[in-house]
Protein backbone atom coordinates (compact mmCIF):
# COMPACT_ATOMS: atom_id res chain seq x y z
CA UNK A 1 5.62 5.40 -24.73
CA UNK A 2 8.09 5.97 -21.84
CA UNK A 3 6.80 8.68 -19.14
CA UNK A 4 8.38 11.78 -18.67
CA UNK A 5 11.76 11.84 -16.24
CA UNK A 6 11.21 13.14 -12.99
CA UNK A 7 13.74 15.85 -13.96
CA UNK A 8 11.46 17.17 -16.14
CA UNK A 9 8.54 17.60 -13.89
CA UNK A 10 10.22 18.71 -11.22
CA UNK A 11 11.32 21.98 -12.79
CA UNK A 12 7.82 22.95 -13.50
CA UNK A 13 6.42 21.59 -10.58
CA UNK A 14 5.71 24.97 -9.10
CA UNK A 15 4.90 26.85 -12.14
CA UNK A 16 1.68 29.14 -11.54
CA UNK A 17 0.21 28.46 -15.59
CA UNK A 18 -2.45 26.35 -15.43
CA UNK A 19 -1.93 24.57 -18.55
CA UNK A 20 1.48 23.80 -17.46
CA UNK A 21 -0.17 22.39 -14.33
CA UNK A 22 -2.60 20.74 -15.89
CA UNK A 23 -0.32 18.37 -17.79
CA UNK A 24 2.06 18.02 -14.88
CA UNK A 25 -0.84 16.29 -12.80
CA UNK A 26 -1.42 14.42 -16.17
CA UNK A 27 2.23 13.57 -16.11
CA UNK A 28 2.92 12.43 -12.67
CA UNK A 29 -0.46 10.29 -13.03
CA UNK A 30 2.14 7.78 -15.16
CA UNK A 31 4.17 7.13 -11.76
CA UNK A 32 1.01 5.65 -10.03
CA UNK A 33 1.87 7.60 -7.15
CA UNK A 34 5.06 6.37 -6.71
CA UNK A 35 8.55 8.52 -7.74
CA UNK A 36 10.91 7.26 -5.08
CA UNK A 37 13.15 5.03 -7.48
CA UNK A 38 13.29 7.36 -10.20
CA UNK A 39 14.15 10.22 -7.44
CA UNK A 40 16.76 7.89 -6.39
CA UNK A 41 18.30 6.44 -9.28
CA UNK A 42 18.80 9.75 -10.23
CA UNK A 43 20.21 10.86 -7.36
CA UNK A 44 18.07 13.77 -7.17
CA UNK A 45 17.87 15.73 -3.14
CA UNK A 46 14.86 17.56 -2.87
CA UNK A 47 14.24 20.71 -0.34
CA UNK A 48 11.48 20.10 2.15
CA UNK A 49 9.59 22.31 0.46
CA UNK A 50 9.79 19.80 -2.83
CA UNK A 51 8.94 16.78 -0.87
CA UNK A 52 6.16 17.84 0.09
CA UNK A 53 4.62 20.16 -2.89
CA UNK A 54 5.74 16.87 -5.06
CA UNK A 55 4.18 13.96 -2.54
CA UNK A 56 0.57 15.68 -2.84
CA UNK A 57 1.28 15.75 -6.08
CA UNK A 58 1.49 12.32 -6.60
CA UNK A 59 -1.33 11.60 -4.06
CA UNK A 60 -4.38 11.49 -6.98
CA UNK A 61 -2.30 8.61 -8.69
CA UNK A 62 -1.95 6.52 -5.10
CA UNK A 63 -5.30 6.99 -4.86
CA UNK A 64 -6.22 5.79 -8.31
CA UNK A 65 -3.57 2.81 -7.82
CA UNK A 66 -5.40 1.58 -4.93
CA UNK A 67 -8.56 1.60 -6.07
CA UNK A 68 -7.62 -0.32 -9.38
CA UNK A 69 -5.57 -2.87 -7.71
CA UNK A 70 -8.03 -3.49 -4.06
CA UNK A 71 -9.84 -6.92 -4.95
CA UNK A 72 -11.38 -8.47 -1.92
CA UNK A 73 -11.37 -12.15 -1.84
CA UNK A 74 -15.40 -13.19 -1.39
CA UNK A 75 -14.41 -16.63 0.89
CA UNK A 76 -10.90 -17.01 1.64
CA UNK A 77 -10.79 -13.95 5.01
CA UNK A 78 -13.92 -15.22 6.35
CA UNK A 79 -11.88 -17.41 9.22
CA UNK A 80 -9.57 -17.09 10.99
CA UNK A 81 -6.87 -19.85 9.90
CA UNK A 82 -7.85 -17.81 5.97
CA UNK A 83 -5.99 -16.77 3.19
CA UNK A 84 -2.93 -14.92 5.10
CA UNK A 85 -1.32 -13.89 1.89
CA UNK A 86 -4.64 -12.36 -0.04
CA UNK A 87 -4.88 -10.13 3.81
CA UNK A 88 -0.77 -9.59 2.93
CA UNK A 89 -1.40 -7.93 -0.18
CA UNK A 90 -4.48 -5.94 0.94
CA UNK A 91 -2.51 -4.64 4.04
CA UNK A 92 0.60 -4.15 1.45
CA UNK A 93 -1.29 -1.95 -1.41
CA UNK A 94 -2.51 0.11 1.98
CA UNK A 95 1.24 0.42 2.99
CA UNK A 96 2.02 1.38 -0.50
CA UNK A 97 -1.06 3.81 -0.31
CA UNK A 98 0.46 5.88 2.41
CA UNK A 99 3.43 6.22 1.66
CA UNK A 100 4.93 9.38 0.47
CA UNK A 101 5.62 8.26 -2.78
CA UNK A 102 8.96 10.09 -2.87
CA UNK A 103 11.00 7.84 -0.20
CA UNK A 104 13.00 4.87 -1.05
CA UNK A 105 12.35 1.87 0.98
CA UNK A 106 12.09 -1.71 1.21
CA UNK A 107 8.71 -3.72 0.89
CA UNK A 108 6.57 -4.21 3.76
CA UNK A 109 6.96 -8.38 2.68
CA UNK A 110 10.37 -8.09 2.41
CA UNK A 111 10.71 -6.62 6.22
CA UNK A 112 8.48 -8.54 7.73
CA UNK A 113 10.33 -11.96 5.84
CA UNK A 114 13.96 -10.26 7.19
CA UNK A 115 12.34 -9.93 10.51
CA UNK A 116 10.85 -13.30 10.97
CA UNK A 117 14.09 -14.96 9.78
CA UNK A 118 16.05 -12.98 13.31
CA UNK A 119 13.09 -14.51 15.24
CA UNK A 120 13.01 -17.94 14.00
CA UNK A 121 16.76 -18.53 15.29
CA UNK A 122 15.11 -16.95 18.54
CA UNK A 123 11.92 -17.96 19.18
CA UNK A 124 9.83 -21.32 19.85
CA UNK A 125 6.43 -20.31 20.96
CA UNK A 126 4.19 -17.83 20.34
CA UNK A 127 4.88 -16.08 23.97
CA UNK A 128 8.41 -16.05 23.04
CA UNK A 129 7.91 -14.50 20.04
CA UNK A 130 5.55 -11.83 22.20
CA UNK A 131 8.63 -11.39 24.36
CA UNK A 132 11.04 -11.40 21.68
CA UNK A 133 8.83 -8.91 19.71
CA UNK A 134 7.16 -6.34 22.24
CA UNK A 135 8.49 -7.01 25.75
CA UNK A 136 12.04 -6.08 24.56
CA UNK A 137 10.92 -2.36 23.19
CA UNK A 138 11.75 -3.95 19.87
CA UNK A 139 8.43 -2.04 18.54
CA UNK A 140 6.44 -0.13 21.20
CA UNK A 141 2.83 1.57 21.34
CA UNK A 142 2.78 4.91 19.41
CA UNK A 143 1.65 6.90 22.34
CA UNK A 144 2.27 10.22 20.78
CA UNK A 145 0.18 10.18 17.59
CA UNK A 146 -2.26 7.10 17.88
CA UNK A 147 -4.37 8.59 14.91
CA UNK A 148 -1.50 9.01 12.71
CA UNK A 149 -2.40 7.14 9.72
CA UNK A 150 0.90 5.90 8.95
CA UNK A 151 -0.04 3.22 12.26
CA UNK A 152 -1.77 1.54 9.17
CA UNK A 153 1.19 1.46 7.24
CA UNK A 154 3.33 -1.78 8.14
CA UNK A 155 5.97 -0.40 6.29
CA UNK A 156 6.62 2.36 7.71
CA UNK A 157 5.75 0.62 11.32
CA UNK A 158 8.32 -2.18 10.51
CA UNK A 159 11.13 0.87 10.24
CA UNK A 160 9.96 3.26 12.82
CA UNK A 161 9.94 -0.10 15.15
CA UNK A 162 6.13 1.65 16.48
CA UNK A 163 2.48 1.40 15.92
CA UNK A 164 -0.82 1.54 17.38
CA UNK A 165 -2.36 -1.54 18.97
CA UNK A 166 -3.84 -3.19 15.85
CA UNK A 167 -0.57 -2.09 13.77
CA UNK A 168 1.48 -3.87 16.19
CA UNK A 169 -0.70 -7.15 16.57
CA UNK A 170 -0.40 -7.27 12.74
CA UNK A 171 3.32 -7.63 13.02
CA UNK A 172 2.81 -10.33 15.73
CA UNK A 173 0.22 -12.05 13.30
CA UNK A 174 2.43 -11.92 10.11
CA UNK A 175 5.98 -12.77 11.47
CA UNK A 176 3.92 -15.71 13.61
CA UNK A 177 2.61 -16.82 10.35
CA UNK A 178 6.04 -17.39 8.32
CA UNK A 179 7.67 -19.29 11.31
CA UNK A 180 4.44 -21.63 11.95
CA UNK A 181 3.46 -20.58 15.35
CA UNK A 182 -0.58 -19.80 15.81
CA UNK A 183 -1.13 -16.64 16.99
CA UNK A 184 -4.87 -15.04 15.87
CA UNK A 185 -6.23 -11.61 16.07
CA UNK A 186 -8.95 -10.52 18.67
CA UNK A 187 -11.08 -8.09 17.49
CA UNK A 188 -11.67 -6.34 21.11
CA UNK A 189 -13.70 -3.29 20.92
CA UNK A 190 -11.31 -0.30 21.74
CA UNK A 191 -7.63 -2.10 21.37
CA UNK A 192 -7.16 -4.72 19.23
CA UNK A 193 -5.40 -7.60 21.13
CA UNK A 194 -3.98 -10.99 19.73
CA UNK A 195 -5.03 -14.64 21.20
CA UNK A 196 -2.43 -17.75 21.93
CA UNK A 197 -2.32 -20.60 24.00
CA UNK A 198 -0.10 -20.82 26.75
CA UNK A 199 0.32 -23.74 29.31
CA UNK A 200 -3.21 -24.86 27.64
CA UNK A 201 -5.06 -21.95 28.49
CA UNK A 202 -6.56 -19.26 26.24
CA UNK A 203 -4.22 -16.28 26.95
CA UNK A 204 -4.56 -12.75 25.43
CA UNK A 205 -1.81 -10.92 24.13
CA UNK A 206 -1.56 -7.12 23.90
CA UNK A 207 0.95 -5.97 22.05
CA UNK A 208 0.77 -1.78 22.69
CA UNK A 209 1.41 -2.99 26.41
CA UNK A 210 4.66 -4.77 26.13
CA UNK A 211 3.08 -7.58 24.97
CA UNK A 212 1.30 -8.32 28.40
CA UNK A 213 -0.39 -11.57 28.41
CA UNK A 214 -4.19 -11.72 29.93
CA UNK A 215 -5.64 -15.32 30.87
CA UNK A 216 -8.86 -15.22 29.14
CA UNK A 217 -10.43 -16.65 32.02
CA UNK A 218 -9.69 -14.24 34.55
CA UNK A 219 -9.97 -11.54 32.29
CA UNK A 220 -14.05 -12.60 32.54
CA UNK A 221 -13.28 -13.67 35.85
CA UNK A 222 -12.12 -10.14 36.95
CA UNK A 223 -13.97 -7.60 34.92
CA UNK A 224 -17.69 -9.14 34.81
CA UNK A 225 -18.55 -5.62 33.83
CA UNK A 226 -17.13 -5.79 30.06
CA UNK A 227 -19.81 -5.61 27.72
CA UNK A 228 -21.33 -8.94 25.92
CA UNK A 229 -19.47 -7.99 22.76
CA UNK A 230 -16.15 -7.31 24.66
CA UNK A 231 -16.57 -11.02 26.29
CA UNK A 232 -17.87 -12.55 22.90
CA UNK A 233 -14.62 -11.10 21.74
CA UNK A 234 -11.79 -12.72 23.78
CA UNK A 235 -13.38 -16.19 23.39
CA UNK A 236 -12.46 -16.71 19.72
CA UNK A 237 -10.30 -15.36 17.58
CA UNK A 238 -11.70 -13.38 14.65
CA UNK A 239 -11.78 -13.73 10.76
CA UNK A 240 -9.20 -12.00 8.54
CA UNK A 241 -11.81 -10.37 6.99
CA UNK A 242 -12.67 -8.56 10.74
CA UNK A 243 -8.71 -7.51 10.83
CA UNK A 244 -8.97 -6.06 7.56
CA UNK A 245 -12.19 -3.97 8.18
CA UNK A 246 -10.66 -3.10 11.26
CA UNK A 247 -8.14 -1.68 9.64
CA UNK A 248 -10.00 -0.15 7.53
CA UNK A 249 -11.98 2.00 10.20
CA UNK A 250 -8.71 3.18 11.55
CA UNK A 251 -7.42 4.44 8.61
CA UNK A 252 -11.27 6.20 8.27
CA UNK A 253 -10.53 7.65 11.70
CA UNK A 254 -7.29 8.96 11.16
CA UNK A 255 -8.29 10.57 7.70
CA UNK A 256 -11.53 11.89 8.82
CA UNK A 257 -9.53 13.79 12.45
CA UNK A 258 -7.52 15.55 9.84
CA UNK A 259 -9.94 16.21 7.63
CA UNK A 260 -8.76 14.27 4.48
CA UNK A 261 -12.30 13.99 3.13
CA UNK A 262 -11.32 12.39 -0.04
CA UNK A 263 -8.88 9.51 1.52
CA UNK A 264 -11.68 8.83 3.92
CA UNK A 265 -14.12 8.61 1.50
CA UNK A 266 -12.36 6.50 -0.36
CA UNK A 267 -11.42 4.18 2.76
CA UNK A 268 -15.34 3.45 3.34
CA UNK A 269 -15.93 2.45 -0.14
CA UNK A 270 -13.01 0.29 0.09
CA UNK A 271 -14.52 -1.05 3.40
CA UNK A 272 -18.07 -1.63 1.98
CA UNK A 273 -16.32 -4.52 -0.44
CA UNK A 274 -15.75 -6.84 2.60
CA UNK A 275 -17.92 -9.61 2.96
């Protein structure tokens, strides 16, 4: 049975029976939260008003799609050389998650695989990929909003070329991955950094700063006041599974500061599945 067209459900979207209501929420359920390429393919423009009346609309079904579709791998995040494409699709149904369901735009994959191939004609090592990435102002730190939610949404971070400090590291960490150089995540308490090796030494990576690299030693040399966890930290690089909860929290954050109950409910049961 084919769902109803778009079309259809948009004239009625604002119509104040509740019956009619009723089975335009049952409706829109059929597009799993997701209109954009119907929107498109029809060519339909909608008023700003539209947009956003029809993306909240078609919030329940993201939330239901997510929540169907998150499966948490028991064994392969638990290092940090892990599954990188199970922590792909986690980090892609969260992408898909906050989007707003009416915009047309390209994968998070399929960005990240256009950016790495630019880089990889570019690049030979992970610092130049740092330089090539962050110390350009090819993506920046989102200093304006750094609880926005979309942070957590690569997709949207791969076209607004901006993220928070975790957001951004991610990017480092998956383009680093498809062109073979060995960049890991550091799960540093406060700002999420990344770890390399450069001349031989452990060196630090933070990506919200221009990608500004840190000698791990004289971080610890310099600052003996960080705390134990902060120093446990920047010795080794952390699992996948540590990235994703830490992703996870953000989103929590974000949701919870603008009091989106539901989504941050939803978030911490999501979280609670991670080994």
């Amino acid at each position: 049975m084919s769902r109803p067209q778009i079309s259809t459900i948009l004239k009625l979207l604002d119509d104040e029976n509740q019956e009619v209501q009723n089975g335009i929420q049952q409706a829109l359920l059929d597009y799993r939260g997701d209109a954009s390429d119907d929107l498109a393919a029809l060519g339909i423009q909608l008023s700003a008003e539209t947009s956003s009346l029809l993306s909240k609309s078609l919030h329940s079904g993201r939330q239901t799609s997510l929540k169907e579709n998150w499966s948490v791998p028991s064994r392969s995040l638990k290092d940090p050389d892990g599954d990188w494409d199970a922590l792909e699709a986690l980090l892609r149904l969260l992408s898909d998650f906050l989007h707003d369901g009416i915009t047309l735009r390209p994968s998070m994959s399929d960005e990240l695989d256009l950016l790495a191939t630019e880089a990889e004609t570019q690049v030979e090592s992970p610092a130049e990929l740092s330089e090539w990435l962050f110390a350009s102002d090819r993506f920046s730190g989102n200093k304006t909003n750094p609880y926005d939610p979309r942070n957590s949404d690569l997709a949207w971070c791969l076209e607004e070329r901006k993220s928070n400090p975790l957001g951004l590291s991610l990017i480092y960490l998956l383009v680093a991955q498809r062109i073979g150089l060995p960049v890991y995540g550091v799960n540093y308490p406060g700002h999420f950094l990344c770890l390399i090796d450069l001349d031989v030494a452990p060196t630090l990576i933070d990506p919200f700063h221009r990608g500004r690299p840190i000698p791990v030693m004289q971080l610890l040399q310099e600052h003996p006041e960080i705390s134990k966890k902060a120093a446990e930290a920047v010795r080794r690089p952390c699992s996948l599974a540590a990235i994703l909860s830490r992703v996870l929290a953000n989103m929590n954050l974000a949701f919870s500061k603008l009091n989106r109950l539901d989504d941050a409910d939803l978030i911490e049961n999501l979280a609670k599945t991670i080994k």
